[in-house]
PDB file of N, CA and C in Angstrom:
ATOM      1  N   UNK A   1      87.198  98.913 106.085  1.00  0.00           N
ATOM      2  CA  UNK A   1      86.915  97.490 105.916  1.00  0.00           C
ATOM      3  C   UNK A   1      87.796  96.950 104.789  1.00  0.00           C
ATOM      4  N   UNK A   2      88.569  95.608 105.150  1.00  0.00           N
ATOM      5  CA  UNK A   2      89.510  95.179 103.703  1.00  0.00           C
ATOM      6  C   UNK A   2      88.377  94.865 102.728  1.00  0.00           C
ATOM      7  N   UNK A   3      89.416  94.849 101.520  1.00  0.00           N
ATOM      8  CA  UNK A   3      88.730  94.052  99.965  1.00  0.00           C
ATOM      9  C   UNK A   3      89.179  92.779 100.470  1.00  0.00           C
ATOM     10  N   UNK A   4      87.494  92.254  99.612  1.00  0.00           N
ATOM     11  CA  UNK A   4      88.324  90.225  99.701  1.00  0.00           C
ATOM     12  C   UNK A   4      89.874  90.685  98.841  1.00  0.00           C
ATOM     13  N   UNK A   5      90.110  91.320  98.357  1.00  0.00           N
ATOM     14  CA  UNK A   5      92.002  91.158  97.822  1.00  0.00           C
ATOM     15  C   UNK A   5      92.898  91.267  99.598  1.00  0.00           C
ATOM     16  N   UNK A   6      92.238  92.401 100.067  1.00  0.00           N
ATOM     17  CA  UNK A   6      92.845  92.248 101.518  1.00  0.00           C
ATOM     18  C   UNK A   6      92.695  91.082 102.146  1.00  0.00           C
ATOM     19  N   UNK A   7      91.674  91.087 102.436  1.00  0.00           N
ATOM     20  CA  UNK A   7      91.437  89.647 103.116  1.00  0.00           C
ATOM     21  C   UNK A   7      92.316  88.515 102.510  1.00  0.00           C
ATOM     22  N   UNK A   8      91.834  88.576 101.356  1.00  0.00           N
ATOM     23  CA  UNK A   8      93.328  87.228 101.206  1.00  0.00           C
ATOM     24  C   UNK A   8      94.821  87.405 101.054  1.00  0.00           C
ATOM     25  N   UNK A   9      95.061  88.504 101.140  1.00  0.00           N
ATOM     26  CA  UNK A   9      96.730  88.967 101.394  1.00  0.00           C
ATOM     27  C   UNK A   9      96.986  88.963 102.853  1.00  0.00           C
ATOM     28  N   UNK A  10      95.957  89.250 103.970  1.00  0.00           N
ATOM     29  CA  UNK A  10      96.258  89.162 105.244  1.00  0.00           C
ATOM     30  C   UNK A  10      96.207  87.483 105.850  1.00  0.00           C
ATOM     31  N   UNK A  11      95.655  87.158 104.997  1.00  0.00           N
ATOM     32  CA  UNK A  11      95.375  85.566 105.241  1.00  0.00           C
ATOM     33  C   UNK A  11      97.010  84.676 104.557  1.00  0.00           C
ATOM     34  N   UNK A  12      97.073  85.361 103.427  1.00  0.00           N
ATOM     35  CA  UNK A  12      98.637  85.091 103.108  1.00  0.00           C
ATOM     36  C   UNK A  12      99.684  85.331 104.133  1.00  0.00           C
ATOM     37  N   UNK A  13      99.377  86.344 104.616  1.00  0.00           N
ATOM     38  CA  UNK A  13     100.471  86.923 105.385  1.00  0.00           C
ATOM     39  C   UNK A  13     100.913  86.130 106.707  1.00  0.00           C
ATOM     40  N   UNK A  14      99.515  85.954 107.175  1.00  0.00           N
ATOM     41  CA  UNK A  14      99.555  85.298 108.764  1.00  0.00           C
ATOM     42  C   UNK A  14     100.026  83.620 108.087  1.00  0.00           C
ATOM     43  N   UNK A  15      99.762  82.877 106.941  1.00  0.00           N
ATOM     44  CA  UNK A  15     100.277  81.690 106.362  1.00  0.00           C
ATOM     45  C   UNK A  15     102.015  81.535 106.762  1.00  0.00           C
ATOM     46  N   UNK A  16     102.728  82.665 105.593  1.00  0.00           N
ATOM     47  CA  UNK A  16     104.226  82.940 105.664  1.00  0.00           C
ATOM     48  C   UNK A  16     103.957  84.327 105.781  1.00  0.00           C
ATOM     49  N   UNK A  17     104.212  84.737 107.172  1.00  0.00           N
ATOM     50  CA  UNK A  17     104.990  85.661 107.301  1.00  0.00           C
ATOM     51  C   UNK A  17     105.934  86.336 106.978  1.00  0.00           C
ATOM     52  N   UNK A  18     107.144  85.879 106.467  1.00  0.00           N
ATOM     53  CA  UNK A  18     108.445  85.862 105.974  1.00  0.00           C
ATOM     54  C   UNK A  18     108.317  86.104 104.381  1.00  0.00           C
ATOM     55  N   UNK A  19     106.980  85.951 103.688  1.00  0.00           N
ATOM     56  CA  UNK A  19     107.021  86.499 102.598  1.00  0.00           C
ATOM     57  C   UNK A  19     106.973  87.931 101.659  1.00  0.00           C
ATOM     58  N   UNK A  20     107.882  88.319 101.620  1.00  0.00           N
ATOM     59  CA  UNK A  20     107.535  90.292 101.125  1.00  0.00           C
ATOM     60  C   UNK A  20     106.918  90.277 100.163  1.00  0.00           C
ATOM     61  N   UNK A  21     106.871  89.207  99.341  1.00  0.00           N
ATOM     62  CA  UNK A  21     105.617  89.379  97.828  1.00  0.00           C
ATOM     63  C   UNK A  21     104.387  89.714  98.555  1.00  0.00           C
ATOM     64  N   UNK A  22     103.746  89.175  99.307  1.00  0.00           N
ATOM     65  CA  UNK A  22     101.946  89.502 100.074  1.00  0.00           C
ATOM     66  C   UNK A  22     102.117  90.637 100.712  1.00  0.00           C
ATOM     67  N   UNK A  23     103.478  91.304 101.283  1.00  0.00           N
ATOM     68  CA  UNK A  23     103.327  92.266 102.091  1.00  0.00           C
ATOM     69  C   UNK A  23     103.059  93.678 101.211  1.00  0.00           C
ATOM     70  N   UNK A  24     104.466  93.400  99.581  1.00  0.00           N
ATOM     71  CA  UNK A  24     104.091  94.305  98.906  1.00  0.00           C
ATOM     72  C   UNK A  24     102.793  94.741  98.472  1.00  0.00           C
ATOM     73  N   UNK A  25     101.996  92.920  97.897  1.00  0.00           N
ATOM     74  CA  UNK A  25     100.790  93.385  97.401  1.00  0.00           C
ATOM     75  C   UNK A  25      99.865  93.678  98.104  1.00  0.00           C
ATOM     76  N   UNK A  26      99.751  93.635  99.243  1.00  0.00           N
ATOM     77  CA  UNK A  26      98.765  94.176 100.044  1.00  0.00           C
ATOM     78  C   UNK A  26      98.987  95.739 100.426  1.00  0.00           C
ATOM     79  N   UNK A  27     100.352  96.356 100.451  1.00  0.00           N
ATOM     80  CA  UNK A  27     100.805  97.452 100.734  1.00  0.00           C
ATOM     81  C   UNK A  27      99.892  98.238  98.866  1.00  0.00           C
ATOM     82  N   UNK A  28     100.392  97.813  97.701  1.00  0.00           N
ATOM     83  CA  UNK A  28      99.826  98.110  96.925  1.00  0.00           C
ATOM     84  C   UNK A  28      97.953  98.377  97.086  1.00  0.00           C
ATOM     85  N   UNK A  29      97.757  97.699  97.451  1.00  0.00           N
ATOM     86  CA  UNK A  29      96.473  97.094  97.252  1.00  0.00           C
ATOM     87  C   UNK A  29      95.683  98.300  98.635  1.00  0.00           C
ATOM     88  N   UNK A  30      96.170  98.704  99.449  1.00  0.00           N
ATOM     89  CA  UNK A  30      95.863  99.451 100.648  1.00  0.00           C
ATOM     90  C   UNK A  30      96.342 101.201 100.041  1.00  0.00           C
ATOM     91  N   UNK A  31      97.487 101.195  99.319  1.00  0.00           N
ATOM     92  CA  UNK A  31      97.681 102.104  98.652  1.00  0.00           C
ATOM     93  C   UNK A  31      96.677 102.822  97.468  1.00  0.00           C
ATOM     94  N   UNK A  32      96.428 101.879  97.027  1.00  0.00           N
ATOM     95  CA  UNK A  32      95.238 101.990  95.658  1.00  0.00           C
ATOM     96  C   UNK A  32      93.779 102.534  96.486  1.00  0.00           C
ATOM     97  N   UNK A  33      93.658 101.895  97.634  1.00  0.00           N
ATOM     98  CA  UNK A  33      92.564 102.423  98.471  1.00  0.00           C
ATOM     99  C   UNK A  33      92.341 103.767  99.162  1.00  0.00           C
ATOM    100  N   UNK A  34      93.723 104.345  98.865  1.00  0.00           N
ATOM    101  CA  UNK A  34      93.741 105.573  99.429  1.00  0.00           C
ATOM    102  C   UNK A  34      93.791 105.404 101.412  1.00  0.00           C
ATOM    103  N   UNK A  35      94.715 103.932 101.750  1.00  0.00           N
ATOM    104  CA  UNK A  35      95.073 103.917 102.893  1.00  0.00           C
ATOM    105  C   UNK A  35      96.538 103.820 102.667  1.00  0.00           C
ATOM    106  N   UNK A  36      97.033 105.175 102.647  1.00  0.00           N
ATOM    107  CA  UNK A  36      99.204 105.307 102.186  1.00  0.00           C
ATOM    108  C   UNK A  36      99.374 104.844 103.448  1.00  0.00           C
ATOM    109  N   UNK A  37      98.892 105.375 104.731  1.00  0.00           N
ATOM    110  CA  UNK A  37      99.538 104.810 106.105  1.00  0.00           C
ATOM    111  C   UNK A  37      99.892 103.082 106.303  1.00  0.00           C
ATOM    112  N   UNK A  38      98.751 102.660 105.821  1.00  0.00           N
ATOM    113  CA  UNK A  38      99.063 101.053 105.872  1.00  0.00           C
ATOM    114  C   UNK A  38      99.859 100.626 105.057  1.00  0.00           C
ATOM    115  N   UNK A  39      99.713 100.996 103.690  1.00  0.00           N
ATOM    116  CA  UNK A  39     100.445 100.881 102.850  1.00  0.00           C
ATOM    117  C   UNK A  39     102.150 101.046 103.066  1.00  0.00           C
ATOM    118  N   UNK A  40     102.210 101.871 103.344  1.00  0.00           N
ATOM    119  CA  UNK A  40     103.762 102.325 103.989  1.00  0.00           C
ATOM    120  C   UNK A  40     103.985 101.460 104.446  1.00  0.00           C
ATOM    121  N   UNK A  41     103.249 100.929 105.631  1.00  0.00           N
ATOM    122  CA  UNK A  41     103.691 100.409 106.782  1.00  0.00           C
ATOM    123  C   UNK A  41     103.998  98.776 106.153  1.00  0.00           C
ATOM    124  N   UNK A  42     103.156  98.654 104.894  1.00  0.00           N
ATOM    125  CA  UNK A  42     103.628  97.356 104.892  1.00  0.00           C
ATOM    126  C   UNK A  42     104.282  97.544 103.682  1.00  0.00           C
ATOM    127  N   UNK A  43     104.597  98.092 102.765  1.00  0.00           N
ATOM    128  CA  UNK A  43     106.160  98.351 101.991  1.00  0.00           C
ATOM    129  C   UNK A  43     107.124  98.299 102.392  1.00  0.00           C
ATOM    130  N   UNK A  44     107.137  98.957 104.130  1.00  0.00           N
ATOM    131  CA  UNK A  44     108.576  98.939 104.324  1.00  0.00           C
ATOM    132  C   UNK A  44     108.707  97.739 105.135  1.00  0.00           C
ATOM    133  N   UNK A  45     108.004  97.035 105.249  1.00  0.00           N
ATOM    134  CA  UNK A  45     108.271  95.107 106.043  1.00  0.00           C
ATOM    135  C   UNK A  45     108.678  94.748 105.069  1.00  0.00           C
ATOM    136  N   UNK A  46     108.020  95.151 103.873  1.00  0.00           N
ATOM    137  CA  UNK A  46     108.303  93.678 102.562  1.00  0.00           C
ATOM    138  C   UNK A  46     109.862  94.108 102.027  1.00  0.00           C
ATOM    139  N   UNK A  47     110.166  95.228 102.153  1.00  0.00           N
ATOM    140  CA  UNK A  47     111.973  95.470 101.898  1.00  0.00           C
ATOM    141  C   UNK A  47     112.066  95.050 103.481  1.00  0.00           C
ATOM    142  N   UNK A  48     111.932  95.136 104.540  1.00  0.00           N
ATOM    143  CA  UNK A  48     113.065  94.750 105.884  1.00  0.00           C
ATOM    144  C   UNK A  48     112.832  93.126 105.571  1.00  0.00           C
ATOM    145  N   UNK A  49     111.804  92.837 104.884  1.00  0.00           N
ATOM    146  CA  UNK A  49     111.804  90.888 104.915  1.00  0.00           C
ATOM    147  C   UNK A  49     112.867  90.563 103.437  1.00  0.00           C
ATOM    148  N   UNK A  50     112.736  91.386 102.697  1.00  0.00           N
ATOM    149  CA  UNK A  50     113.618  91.259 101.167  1.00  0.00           C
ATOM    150  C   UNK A  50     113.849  92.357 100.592  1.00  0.00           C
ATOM    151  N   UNK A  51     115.469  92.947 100.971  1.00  0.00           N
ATOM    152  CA  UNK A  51     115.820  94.596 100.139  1.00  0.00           C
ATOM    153  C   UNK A  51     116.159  94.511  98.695  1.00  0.00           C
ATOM    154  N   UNK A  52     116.012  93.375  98.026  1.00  0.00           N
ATOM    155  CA  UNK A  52     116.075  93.189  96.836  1.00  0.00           C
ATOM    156  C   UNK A  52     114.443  93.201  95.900  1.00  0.00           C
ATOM    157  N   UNK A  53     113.697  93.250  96.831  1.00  0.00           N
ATOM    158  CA  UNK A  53     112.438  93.224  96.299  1.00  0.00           C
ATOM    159  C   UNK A  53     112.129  94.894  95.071  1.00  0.00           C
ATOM    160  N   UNK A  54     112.434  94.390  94.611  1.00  0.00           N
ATOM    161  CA  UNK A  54     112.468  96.268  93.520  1.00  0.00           C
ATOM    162  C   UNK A  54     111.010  96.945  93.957  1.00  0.00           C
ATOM    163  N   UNK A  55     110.116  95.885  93.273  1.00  0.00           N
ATOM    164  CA  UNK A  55     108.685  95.878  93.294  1.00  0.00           C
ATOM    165  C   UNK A  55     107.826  96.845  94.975  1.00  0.00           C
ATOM    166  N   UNK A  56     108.907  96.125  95.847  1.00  0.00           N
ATOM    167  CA  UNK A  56     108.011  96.894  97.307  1.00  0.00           C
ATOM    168  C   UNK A  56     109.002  98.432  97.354  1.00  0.00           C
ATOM    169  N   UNK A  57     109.874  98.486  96.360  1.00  0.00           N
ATOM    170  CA  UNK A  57     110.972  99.788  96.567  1.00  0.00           C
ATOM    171  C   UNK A  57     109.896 100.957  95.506  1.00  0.00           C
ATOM    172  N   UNK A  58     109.392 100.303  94.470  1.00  0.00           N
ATOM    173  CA  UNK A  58     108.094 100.898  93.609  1.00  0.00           C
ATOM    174  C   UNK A  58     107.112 101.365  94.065  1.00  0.00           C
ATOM    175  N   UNK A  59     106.997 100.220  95.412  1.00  0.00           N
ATOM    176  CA  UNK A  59     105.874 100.852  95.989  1.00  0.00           C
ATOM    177  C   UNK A  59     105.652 102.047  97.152  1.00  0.00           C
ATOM    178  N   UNK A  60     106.455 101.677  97.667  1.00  0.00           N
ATOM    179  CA  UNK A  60     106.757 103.113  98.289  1.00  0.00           C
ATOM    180  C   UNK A  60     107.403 104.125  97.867  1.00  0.00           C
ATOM    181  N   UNK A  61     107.946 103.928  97.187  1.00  0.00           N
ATOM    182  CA  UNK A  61     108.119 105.540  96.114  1.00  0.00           C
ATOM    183  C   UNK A  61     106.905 105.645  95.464  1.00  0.00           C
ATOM    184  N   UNK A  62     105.832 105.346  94.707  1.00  0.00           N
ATOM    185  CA  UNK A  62     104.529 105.977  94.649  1.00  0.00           C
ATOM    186  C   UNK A  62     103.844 106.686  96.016  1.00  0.00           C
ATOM    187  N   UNK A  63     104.035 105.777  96.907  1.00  0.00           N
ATOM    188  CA  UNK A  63     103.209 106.338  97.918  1.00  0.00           C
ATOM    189  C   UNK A  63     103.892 107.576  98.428  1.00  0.00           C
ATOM    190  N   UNK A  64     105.533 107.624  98.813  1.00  0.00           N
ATOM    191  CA  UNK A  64     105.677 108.666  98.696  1.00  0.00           C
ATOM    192  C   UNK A  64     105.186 109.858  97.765  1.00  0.00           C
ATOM    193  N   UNK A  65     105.108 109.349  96.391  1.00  0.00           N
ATOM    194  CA  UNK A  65     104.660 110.581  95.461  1.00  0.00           C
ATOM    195  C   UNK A  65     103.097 111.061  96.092  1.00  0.00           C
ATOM    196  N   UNK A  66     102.521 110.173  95.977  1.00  0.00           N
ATOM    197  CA  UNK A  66     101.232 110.629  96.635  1.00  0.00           C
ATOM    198  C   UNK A  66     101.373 111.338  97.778  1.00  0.00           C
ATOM    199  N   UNK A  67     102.143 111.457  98.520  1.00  0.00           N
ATOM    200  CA  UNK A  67     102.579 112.373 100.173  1.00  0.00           C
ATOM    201  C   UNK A  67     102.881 113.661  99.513  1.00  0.00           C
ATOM    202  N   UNK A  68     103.937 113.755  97.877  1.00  0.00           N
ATOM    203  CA  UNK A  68     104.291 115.067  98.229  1.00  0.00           C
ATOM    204  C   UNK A  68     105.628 114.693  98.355  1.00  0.00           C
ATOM    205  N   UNK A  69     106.304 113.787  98.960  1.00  0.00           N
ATOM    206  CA  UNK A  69     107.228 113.423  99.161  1.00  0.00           C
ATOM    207  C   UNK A  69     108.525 113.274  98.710  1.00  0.00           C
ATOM    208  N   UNK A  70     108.742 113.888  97.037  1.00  0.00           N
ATOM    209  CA  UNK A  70     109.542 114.162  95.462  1.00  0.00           C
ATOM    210  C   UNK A  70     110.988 113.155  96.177  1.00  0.00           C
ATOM    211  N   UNK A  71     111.684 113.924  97.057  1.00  0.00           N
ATOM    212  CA  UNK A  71     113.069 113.534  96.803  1.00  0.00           C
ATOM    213  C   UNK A  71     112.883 112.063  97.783  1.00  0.00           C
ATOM    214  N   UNK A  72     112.319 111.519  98.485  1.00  0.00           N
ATOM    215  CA  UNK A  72     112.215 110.064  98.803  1.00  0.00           C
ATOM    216  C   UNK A  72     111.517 109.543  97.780  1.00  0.00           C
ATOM    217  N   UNK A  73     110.473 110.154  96.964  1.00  0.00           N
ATOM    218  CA  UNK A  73     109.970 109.154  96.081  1.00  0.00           C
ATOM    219  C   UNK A  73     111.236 108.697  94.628  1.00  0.00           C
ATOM    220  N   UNK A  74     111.586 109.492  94.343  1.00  0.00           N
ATOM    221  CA  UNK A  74     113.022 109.454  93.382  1.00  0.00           C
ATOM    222  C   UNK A  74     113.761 108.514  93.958  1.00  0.00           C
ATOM    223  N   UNK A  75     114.027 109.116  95.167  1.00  0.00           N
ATOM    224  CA  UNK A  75     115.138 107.758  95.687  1.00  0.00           C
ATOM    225  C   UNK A  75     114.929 106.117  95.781  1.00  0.00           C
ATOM    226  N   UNK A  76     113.504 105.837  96.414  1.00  0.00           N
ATOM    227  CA  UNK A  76     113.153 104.576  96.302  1.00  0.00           C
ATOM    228  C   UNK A  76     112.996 104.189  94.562  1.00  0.00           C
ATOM    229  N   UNK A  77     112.232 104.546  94.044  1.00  0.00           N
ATOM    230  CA  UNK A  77     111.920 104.408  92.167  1.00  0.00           C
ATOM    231  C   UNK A  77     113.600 104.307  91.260  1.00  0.00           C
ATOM    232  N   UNK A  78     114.341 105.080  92.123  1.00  0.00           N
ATOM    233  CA  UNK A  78     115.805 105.141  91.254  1.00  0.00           C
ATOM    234  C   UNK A  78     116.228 103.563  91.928  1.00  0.00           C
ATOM    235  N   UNK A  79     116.192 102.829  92.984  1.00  0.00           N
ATOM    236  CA  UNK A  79     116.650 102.083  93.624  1.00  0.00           C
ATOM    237  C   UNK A  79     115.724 101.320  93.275  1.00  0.00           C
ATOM    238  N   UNK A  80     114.497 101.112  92.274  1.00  0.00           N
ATOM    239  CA  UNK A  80     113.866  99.875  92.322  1.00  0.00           C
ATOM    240  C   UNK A  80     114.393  99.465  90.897  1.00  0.00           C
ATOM    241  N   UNK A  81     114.606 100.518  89.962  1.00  0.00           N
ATOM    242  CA  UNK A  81     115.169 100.776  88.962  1.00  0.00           C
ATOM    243  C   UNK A  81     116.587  99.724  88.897  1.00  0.00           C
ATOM    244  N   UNK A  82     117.671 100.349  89.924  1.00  0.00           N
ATOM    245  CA  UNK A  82     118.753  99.808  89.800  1.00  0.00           C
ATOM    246  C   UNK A  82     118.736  98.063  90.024  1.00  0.00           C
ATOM    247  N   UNK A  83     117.670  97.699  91.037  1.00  0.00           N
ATOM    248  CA  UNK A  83     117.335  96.491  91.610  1.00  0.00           C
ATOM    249  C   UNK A  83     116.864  95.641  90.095  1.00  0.00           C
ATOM    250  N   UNK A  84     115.608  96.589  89.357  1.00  0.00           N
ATOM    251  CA  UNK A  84     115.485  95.646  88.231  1.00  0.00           C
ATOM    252  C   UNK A  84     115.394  96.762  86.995  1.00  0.00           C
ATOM    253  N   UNK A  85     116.157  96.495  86.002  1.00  0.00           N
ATOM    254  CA  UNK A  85     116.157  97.705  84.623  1.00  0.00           C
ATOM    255  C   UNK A  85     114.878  97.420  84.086  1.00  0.00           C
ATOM    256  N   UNK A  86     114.272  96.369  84.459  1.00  0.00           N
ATOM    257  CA  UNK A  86     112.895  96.370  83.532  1.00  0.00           C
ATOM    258  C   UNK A  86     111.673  96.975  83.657  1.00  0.00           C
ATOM    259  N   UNK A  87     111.330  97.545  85.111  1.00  0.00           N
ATOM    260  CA  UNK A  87     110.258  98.102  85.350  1.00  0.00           C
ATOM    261  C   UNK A  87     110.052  99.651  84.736  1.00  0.00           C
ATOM    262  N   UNK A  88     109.148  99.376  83.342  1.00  0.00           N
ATOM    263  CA  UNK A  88     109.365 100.620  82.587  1.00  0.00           C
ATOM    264  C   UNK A  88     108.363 101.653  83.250  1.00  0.00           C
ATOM    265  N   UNK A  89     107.049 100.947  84.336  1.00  0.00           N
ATOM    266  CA  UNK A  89     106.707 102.069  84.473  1.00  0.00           C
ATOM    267  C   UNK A  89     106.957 102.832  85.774  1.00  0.00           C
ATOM    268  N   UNK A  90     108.040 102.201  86.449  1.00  0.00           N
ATOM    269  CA  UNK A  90     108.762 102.901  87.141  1.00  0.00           C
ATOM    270  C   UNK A  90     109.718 103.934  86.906  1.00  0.00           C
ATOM    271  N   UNK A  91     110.080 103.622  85.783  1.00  0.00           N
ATOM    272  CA  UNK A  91     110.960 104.851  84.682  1.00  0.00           C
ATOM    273  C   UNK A  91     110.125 105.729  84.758  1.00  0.00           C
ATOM    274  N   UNK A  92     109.121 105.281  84.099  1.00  0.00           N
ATOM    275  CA  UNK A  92     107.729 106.172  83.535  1.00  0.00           C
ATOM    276  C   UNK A  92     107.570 107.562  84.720  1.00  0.00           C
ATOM    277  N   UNK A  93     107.234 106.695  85.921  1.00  0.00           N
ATOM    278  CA  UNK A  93     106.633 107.497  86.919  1.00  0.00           C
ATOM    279  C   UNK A  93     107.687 108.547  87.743  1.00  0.00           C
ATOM    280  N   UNK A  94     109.178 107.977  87.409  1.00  0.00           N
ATOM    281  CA  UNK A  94     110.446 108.252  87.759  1.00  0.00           C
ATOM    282  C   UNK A  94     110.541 109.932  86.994  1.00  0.00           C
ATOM    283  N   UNK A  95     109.997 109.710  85.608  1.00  0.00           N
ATOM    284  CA  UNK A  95     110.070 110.543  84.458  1.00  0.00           C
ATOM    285  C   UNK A  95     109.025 111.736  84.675  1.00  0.00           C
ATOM    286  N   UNK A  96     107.894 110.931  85.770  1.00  0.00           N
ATOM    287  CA  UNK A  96     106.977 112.278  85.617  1.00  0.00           C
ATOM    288  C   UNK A  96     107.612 113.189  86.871  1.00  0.00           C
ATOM    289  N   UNK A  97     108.353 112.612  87.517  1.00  0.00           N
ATOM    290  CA  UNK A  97     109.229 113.372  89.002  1.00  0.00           C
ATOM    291  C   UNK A  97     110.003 114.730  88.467  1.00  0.00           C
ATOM    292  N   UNK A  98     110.534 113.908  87.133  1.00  0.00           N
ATOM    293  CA  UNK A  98     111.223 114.997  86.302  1.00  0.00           C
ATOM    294  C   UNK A  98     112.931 114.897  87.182  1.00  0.00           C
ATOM    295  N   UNK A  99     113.132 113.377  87.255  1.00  0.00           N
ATOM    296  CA  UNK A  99     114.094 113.415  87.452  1.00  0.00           C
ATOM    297  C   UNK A  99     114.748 111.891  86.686  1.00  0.00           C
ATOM    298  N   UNK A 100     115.803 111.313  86.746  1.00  0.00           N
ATOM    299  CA  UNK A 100     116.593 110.123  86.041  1.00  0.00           C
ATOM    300  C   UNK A 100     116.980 109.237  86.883  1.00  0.00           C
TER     301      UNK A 100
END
């Protein structure tokens, strides 16, 4: 069953479609729930709607980490990294990979 946070990110979504900010945060937000499948599924819309989005490149490199997943999760987190130098706790989480 969604959180009212779901519910109103899916309600965002069906609004603008075309937006990857609601897709990320709902991908987050489904992630945090311990649903990675949905989550995935909507991380990787919110980069095919905007590959500059760092933030949905963050997010699926966690979820990869949560899979197990080391060398895709590095790769997306190094690439959300390059997208924006500021996300320190993408460093952070980059750092617990034990990689740069």
């Amino acid at each position: 069953m969604p959180t009212p946070t779901g519910r109103a990110l899916t309600e965002a979504i069906r609004l603008d479609p075309r937006d990857s900010r609601n897709y990320n945060s709902r991908a987050w937000t489904h992630q945090l729930a311990g649903r990675d499948a949905d989550g995935m599924a909507d991380a990787e819309q919110a980069i095919a709607l905007d590959p500059a989005n760092a933030d949905a490149f963050d997010t699926r490199g966690r979820i990869y980490m949560k899979l197990g997943l080391q060398e895709k999760a590095a790769a997306d987190l190094k690439h959300a990294i390059a997208l924006n130098p500021g996300l320190r706790e993408t460093a952070d989480a980059l750092r617990r990979l034990g990689t740069r």
